[in-house]
N, C-alpha and C. Protein backbone atom coordinates (compact mmCIF):
# COMPACT_ATOMS: atom_id res chain seq x y z
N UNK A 1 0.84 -1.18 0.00
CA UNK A 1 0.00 0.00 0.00
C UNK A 1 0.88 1.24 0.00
N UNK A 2 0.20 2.37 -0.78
CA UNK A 2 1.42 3.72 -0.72
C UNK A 2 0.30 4.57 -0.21
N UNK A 3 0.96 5.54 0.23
CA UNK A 3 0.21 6.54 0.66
C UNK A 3 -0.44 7.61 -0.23
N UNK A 4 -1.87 8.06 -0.56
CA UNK A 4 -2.09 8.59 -1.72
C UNK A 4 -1.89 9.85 -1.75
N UNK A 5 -1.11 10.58 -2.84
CA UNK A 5 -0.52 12.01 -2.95
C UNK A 5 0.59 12.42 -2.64
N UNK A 6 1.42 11.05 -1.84
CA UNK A 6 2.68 10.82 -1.14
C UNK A 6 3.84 11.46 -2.39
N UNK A 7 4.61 12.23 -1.26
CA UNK A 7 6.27 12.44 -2.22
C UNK A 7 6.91 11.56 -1.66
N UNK A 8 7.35 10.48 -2.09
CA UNK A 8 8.57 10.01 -1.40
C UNK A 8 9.86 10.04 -1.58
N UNK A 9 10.78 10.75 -0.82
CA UNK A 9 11.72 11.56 -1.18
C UNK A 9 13.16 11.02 -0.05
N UNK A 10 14.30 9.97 -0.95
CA UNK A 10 14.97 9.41 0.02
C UNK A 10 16.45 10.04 -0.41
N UNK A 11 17.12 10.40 0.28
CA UNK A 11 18.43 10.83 0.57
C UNK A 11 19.29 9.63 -0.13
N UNK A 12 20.42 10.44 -1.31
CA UNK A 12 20.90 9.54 -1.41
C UNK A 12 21.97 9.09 -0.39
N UNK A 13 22.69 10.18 0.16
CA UNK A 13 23.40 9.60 1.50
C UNK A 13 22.93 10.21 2.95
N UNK A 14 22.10 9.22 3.41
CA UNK A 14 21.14 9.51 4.54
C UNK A 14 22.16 10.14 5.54
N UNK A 15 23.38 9.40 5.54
CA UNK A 15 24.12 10.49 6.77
C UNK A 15 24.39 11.28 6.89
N UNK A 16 24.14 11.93 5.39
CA UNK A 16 24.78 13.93 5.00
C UNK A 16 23.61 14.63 6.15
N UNK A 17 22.44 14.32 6.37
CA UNK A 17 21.82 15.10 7.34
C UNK A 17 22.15 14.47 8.60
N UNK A 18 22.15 13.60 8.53
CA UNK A 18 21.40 12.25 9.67
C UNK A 18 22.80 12.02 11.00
N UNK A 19 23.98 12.67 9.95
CA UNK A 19 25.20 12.49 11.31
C UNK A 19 25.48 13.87 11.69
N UNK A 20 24.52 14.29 12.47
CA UNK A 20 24.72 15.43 12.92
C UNK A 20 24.38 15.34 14.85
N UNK A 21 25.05 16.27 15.52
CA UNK A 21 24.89 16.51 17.12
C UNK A 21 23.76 17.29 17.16
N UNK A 22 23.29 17.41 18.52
CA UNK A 22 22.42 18.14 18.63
C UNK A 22 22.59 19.75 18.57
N UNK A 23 23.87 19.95 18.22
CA UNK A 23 23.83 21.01 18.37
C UNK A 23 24.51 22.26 16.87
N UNK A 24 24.39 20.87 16.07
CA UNK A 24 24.32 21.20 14.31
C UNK A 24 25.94 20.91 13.95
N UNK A 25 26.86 20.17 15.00
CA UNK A 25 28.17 19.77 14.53
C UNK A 25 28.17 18.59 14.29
N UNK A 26 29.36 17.63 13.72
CA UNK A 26 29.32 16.61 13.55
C UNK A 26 29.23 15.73 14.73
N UNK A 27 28.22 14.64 14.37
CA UNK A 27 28.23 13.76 15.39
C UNK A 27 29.21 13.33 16.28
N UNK A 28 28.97 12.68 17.30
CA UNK A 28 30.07 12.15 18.20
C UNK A 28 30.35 11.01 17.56
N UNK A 29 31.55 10.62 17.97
CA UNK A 29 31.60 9.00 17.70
C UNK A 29 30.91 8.32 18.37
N UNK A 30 30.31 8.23 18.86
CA UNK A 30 29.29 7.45 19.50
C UNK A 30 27.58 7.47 18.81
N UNK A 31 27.31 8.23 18.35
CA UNK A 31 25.97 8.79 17.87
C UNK A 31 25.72 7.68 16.57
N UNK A 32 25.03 6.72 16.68
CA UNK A 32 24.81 5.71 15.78
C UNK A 32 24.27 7.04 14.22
N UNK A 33 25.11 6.92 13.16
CA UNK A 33 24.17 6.77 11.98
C UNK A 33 22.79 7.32 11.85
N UNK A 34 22.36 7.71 11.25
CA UNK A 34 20.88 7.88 11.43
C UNK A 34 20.45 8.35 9.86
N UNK A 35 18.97 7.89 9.60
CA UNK A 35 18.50 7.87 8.24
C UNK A 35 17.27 8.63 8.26
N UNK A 36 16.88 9.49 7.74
CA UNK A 36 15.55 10.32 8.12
C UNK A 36 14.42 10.30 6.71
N UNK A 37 13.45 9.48 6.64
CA UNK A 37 12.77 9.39 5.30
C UNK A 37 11.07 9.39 5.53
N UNK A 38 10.67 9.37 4.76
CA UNK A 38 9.25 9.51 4.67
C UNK A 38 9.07 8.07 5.03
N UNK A 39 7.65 8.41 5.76
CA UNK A 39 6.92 7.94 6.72
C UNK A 39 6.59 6.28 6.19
N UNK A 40 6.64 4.94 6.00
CA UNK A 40 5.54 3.97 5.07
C UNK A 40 4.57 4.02 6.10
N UNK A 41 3.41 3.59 5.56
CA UNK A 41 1.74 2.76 5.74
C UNK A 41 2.12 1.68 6.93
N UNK A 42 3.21 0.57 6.18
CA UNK A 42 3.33 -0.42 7.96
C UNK A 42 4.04 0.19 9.00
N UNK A 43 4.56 1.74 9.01
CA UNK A 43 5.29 2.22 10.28
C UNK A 43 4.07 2.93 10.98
N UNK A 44 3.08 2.88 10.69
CA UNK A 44 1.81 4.16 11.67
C UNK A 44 2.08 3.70 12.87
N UNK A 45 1.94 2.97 13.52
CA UNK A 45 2.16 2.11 14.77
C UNK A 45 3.60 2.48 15.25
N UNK A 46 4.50 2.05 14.46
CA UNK A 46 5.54 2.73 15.33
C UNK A 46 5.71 4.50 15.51
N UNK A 47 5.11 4.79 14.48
CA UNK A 47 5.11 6.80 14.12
C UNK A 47 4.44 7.00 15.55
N UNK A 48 2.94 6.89 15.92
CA UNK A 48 2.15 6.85 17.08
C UNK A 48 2.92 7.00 18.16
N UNK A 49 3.90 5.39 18.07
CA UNK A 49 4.07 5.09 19.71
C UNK A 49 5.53 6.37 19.99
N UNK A 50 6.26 6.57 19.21
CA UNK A 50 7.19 8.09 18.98
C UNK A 50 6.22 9.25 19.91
N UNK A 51 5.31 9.51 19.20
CA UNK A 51 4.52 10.37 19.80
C UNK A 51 4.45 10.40 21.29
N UNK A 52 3.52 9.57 21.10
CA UNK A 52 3.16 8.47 22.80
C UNK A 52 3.77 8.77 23.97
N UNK A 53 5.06 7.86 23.60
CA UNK A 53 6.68 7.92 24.40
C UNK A 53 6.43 9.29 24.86
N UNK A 54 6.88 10.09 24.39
CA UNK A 54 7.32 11.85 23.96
C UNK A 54 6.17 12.29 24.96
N UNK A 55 5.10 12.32 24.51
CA UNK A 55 4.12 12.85 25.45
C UNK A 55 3.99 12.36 26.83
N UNK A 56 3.90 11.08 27.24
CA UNK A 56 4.07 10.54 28.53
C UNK A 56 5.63 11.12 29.30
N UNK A 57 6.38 11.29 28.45
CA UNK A 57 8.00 11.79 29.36
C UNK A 57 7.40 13.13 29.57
N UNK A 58 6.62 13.97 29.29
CA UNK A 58 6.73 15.16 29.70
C UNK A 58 5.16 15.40 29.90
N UNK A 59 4.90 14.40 30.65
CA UNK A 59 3.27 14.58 31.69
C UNK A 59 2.60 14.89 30.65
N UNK A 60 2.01 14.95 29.64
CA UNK A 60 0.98 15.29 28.67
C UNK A 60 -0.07 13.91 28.14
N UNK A 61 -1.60 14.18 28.70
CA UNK A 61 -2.12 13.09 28.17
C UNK A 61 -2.70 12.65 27.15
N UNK A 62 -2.89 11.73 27.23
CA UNK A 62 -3.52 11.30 25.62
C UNK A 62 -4.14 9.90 25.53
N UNK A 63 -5.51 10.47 25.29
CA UNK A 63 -6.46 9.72 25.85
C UNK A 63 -6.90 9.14 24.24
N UNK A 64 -7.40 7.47 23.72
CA UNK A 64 -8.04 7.00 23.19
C UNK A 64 -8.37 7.84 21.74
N UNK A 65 -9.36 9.22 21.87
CA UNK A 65 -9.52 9.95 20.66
C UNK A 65 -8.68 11.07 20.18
N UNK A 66 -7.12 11.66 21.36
CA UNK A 66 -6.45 12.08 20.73
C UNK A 66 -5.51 11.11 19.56
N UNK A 67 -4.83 9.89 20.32
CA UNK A 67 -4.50 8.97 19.94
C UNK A 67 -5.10 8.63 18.38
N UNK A 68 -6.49 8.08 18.09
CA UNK A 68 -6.89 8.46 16.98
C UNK A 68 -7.03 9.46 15.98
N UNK A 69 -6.49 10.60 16.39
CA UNK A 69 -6.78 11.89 16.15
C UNK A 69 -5.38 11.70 15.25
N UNK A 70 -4.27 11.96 16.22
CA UNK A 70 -2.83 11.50 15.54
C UNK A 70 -2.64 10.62 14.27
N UNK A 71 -3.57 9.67 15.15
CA UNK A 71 -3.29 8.34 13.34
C UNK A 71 -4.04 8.95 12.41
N UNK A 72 -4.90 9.58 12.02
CA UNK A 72 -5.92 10.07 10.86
C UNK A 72 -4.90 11.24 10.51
N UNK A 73 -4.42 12.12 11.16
CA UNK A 73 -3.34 13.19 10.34
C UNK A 73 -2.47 12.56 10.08
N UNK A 74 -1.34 11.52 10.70
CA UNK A 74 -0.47 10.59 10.12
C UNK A 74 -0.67 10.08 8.40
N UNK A 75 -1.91 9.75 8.35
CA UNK A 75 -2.26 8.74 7.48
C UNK A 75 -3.11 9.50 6.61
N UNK A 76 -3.73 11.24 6.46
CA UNK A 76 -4.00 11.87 5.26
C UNK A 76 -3.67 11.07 4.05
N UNK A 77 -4.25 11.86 3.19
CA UNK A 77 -3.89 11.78 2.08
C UNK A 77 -2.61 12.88 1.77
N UNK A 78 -3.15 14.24 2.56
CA UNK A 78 -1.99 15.27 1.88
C UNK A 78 -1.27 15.54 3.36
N UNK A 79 -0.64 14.50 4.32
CA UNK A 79 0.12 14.66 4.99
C UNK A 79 1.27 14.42 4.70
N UNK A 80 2.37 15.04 5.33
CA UNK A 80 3.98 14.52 4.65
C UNK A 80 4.32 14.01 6.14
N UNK A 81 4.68 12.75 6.72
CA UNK A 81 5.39 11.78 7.86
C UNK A 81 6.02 11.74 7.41
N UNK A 82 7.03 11.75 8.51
CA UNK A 82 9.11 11.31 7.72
C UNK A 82 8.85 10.71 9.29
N UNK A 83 10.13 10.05 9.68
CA UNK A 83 10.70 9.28 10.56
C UNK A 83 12.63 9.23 10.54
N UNK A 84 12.56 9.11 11.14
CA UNK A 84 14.05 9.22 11.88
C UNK A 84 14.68 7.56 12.71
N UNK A 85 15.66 7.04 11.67
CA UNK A 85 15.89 6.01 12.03
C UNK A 85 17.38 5.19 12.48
N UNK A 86 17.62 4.82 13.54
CA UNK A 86 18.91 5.05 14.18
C UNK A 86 19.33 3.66 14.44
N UNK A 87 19.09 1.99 14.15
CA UNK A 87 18.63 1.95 13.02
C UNK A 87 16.82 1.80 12.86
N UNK A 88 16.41 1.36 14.82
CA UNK A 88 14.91 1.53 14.87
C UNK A 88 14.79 3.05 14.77
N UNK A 89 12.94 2.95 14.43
CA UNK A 89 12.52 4.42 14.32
C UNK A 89 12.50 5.57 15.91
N UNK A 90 13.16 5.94 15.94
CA UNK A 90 13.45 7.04 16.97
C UNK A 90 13.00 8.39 17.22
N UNK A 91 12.05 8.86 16.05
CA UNK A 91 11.70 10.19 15.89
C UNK A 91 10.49 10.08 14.82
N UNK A 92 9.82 11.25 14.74
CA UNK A 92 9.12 11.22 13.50
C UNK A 92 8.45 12.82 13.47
N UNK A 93 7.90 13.15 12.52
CA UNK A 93 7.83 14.33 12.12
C UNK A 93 6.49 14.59 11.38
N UNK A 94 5.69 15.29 10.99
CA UNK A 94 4.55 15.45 10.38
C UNK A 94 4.42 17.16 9.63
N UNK A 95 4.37 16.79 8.38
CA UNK A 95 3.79 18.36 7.81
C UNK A 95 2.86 17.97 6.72
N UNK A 96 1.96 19.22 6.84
CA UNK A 96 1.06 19.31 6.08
C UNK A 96 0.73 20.44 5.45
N UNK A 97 -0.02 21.00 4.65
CA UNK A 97 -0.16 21.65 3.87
C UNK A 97 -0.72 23.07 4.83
N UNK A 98 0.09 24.02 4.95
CA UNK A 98 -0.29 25.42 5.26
C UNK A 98 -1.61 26.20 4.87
N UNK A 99 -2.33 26.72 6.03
CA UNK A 99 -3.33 27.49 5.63
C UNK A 99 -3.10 28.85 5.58
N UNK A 100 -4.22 29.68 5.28
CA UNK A 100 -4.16 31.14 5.82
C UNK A 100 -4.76 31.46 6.75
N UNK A 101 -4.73 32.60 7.46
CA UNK A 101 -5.14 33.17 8.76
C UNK A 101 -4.46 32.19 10.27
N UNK A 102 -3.34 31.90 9.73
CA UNK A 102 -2.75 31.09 10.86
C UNK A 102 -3.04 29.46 11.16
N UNK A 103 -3.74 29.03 9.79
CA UNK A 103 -4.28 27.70 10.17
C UNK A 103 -5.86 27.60 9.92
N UNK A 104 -6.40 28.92 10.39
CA UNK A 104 -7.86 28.73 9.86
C UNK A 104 -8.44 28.61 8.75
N UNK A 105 -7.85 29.49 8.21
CA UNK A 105 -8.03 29.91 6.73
C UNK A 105 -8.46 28.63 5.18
N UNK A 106 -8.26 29.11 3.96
CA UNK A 106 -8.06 28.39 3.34
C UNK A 106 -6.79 27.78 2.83
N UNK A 107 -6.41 26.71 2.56
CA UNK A 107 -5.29 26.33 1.75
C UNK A 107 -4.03 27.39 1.69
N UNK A 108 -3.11 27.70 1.65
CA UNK A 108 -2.06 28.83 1.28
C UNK A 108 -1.09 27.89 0.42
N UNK A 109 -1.25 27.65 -1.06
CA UNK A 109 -0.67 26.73 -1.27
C UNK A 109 1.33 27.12 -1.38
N UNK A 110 1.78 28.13 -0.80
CA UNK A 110 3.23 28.58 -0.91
C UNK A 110 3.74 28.02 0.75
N UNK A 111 2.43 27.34 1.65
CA UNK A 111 3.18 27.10 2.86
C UNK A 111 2.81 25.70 3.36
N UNK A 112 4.15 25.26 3.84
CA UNK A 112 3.91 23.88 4.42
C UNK A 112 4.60 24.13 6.07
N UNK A 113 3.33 23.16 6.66
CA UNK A 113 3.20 23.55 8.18
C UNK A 113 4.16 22.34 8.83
N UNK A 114 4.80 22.45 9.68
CA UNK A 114 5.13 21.50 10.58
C UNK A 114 4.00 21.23 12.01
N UNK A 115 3.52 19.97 11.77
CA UNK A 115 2.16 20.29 13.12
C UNK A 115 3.00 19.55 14.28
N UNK A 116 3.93 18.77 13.97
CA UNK A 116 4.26 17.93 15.07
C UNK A 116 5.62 17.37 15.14
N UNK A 117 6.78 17.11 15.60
CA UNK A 117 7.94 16.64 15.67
C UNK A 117 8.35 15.62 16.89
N UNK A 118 8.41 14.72 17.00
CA UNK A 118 8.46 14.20 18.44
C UNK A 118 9.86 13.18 18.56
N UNK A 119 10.47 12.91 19.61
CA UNK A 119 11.84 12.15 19.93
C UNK A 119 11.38 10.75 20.63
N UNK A 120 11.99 9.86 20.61
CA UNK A 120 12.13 9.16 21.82
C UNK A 120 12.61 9.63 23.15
N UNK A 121 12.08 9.70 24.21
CA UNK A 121 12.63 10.06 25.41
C UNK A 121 13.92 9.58 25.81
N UNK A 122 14.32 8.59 25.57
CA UNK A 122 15.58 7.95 25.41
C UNK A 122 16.81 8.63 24.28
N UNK A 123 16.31 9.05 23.60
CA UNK A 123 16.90 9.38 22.31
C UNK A 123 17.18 11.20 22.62
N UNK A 124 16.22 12.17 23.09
CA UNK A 124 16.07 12.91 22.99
C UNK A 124 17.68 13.62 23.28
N UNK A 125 17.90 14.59 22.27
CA UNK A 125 19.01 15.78 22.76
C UNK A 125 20.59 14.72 22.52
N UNK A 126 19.88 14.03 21.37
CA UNK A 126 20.97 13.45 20.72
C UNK A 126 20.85 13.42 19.30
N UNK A 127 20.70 14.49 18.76
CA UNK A 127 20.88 14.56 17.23
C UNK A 127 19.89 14.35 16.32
N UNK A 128 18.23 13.96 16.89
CA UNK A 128 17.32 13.25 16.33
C UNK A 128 16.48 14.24 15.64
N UNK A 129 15.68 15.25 16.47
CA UNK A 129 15.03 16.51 16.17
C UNK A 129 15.66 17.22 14.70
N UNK A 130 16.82 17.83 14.91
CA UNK A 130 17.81 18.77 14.23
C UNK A 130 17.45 17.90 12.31
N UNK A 131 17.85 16.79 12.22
CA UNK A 131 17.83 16.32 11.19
C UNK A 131 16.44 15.65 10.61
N UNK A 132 15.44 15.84 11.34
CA UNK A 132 13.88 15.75 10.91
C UNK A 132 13.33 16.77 10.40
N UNK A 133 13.59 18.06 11.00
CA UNK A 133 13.09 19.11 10.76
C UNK A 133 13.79 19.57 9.38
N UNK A 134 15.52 19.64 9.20
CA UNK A 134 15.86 19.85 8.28
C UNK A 134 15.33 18.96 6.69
N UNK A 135 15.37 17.65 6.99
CA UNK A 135 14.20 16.75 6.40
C UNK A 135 13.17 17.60 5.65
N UNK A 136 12.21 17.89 6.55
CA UNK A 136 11.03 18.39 6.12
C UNK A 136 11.70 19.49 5.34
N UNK A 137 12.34 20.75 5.79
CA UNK A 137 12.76 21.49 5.04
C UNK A 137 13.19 21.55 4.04
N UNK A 138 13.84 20.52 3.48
CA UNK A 138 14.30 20.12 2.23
C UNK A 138 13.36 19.22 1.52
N UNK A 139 12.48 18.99 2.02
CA UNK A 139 11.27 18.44 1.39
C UNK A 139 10.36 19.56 0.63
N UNK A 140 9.85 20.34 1.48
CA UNK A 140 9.23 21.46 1.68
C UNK A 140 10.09 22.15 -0.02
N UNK A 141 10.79 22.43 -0.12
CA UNK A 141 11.59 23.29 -0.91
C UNK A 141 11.76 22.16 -2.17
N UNK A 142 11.54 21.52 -2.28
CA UNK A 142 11.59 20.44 -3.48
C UNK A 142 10.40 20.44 -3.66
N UNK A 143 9.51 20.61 -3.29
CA UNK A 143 7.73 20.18 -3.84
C UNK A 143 7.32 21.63 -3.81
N UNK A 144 8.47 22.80 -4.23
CA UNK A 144 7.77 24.55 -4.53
C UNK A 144 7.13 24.99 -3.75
N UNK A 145 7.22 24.53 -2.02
CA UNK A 145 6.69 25.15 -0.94
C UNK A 145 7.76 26.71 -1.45
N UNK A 146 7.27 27.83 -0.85
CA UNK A 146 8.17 28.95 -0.65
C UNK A 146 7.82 28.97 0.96
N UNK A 147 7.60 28.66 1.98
CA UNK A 147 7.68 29.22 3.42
C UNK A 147 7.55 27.64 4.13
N UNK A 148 7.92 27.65 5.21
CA UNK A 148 7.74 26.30 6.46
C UNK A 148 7.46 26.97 7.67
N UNK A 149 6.51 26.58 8.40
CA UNK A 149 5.88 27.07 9.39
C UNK A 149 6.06 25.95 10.39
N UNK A 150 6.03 26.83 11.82
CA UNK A 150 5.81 26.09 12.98
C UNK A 150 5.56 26.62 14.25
N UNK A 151 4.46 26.17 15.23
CA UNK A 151 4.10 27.18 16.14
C UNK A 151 4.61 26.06 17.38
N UNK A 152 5.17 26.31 18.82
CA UNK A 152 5.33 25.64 19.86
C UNK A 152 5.19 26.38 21.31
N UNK A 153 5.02 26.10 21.87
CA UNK A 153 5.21 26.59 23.24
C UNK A 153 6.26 27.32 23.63
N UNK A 154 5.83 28.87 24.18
CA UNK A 154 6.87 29.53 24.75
C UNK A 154 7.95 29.22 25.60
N UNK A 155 7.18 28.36 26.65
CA UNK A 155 7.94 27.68 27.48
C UNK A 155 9.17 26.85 27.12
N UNK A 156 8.82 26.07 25.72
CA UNK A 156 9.57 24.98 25.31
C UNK A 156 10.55 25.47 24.82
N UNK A 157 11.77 25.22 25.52
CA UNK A 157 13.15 25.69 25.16
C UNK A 157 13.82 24.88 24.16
N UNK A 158 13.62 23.88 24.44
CA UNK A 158 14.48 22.60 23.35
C UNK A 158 13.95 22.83 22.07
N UNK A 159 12.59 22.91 22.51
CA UNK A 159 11.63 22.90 20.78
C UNK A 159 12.61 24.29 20.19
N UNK A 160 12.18 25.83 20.80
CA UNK A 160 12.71 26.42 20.18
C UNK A 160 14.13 26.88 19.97
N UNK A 161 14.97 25.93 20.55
CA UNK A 161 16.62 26.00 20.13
C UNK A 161 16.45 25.07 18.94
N UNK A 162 15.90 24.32 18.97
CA UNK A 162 15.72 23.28 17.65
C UNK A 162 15.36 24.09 16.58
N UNK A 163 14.37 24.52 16.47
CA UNK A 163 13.93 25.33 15.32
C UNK A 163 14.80 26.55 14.87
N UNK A 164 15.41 27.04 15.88
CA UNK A 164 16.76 28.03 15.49
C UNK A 164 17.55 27.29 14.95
N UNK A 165 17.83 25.87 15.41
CA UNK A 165 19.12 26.06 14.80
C UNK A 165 18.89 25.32 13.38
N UNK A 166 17.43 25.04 12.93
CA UNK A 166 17.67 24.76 11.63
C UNK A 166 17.19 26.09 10.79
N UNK A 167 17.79 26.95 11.47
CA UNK A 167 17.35 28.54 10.45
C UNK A 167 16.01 28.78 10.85
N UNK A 168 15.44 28.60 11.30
CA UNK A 168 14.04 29.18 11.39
C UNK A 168 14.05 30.09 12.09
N UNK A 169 13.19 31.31 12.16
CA UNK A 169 12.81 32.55 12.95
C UNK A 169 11.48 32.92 13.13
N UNK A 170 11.80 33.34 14.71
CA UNK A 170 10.45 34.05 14.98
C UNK A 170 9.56 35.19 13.98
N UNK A 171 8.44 34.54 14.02
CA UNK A 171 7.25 36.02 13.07
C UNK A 171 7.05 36.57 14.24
N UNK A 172 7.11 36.77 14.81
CA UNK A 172 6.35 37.93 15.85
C UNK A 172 4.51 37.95 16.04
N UNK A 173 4.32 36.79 15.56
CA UNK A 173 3.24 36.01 16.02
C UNK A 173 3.51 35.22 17.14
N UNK A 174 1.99 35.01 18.06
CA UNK A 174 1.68 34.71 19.23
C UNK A 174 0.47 34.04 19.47
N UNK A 175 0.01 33.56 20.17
CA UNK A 175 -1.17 33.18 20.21
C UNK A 175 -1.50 32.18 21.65
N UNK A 176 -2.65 32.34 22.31
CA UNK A 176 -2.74 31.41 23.81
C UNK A 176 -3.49 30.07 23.99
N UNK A 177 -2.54 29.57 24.40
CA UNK A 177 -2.69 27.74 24.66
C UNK A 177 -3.19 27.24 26.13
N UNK A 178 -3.74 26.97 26.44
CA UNK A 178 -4.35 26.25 27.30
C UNK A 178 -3.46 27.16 28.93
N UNK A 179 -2.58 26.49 28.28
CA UNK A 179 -1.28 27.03 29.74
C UNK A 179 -0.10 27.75 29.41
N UNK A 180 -0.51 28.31 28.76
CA UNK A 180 0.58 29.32 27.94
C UNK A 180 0.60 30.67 26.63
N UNK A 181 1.42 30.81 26.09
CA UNK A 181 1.74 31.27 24.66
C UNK A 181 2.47 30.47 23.96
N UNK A 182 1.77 30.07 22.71
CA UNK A 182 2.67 29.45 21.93
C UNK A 182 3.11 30.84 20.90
N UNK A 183 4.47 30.50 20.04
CA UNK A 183 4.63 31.66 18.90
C UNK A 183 5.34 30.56 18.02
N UNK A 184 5.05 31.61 16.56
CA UNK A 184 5.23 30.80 15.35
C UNK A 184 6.66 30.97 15.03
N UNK A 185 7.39 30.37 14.43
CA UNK A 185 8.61 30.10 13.72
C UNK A 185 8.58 29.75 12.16
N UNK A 186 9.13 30.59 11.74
CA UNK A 186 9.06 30.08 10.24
C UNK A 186 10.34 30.22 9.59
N UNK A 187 10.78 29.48 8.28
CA UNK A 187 11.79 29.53 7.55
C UNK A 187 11.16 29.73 5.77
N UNK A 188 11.78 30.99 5.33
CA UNK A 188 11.38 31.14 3.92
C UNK A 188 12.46 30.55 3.16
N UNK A 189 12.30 29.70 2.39
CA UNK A 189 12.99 28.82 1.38
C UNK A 189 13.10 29.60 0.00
N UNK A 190 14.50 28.98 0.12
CA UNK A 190 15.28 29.93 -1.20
C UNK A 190 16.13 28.59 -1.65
N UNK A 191 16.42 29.02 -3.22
CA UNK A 191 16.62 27.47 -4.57
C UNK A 191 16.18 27.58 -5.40
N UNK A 192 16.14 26.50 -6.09
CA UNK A 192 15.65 26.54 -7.76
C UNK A 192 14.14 26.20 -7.18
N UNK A 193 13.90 25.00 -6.54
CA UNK A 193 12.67 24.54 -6.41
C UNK A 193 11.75 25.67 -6.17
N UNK A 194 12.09 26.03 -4.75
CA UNK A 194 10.93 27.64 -3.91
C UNK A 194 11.42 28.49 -5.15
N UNK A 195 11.89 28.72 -5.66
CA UNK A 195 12.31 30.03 -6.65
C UNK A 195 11.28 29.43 -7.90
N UNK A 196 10.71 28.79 -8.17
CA UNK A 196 10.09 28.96 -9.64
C UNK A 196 8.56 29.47 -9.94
């Protein structure tokens, strides 16, 4: 089974992103390898339990119909899943097609959203994040996205050192979450692809 509307888009040398530190230098010697590719149909189950993991390490629940909620955006038609693989899956990532008015709106077909990025708790703040996101970004910019979006929690420091350090910057957008401010991050893509 393929995923319908799917790009599937594989690195020819997965380690040019994939051997990187968390902190955008070359890996340690120790830092296994890592391969970052779009999502298949028999990984939903492992994509999920990524999530899962991630949310339970940092007290957040998730009850039965969020859980379902996850697998139905996973498994769109016009979702883009990548995964992160070290050599099991360790990470995974989700973008989808950008709206206007921040998400409400209609379609914006020049922007692709990042809705979700998640680590293994085990894994985390070892190189996993940094090379998913860049992933998407280079995805994003091959399929004539011109912008990549992403909104996270103020609070969340890791999230937003992550998103800095794959170039992304604050819009000076804001907006209130349950227990917080989240603000948006975005990266405008420049190339032949975003350029045509």
């Amino acid at each position: 089974m393929t995923w319908p509307n799917a790009t599937v888009l594989e690195l020819d040398q997965p380690d040019q992103i994939g051997n990187l530190s968390g902190d955008g230098s070359a890996a340690r010697a120790y830092d296994p390898p890592m391969n970052v590719r779009s999502m298949r149909p028999h990984e939903l189950d492992a994509a999920v339990s990524v999530w899962r993991e991630a949310n339970i390490a940092r007290g957040v629940s998730h009850g039965p119909e969020r859980t379902a909620r996850i697998r139905t955006k996973l498994s769109a038609a016009d979702a883009q899943p990548f995964l992160a693989l070290r050599p099991g899956i360790v990470g995974m990532a989700l973008a989808e097609p950008g709206r206007f008015d921040d998400g409400a709106g209609e379609p914006d077909p020049a922007l692709l959203h990042i809705s979700m990025v998640f680590v293994r708790p085990a894994v985390q703040r070892t190189g996993v994040g940094l090379p998913l996101v860049l992933h998407v970004l280079d995805v994003a910019g091959l399929l004539g996205y011109k912008r990549v979006d992403v909104w996270t929690a103020r609070e969340n420091t890791p999230a937003r050192r992550l998103y800095e350090r794959a170039g992304m910057t604050l819009t000076g957008k804001s907006a209130p979450l349950l227990s917080g401010v989240q603000l948006q991050y975005e990266s405008l893509l420049i190339g032949e692809a975003a350029s045509e």
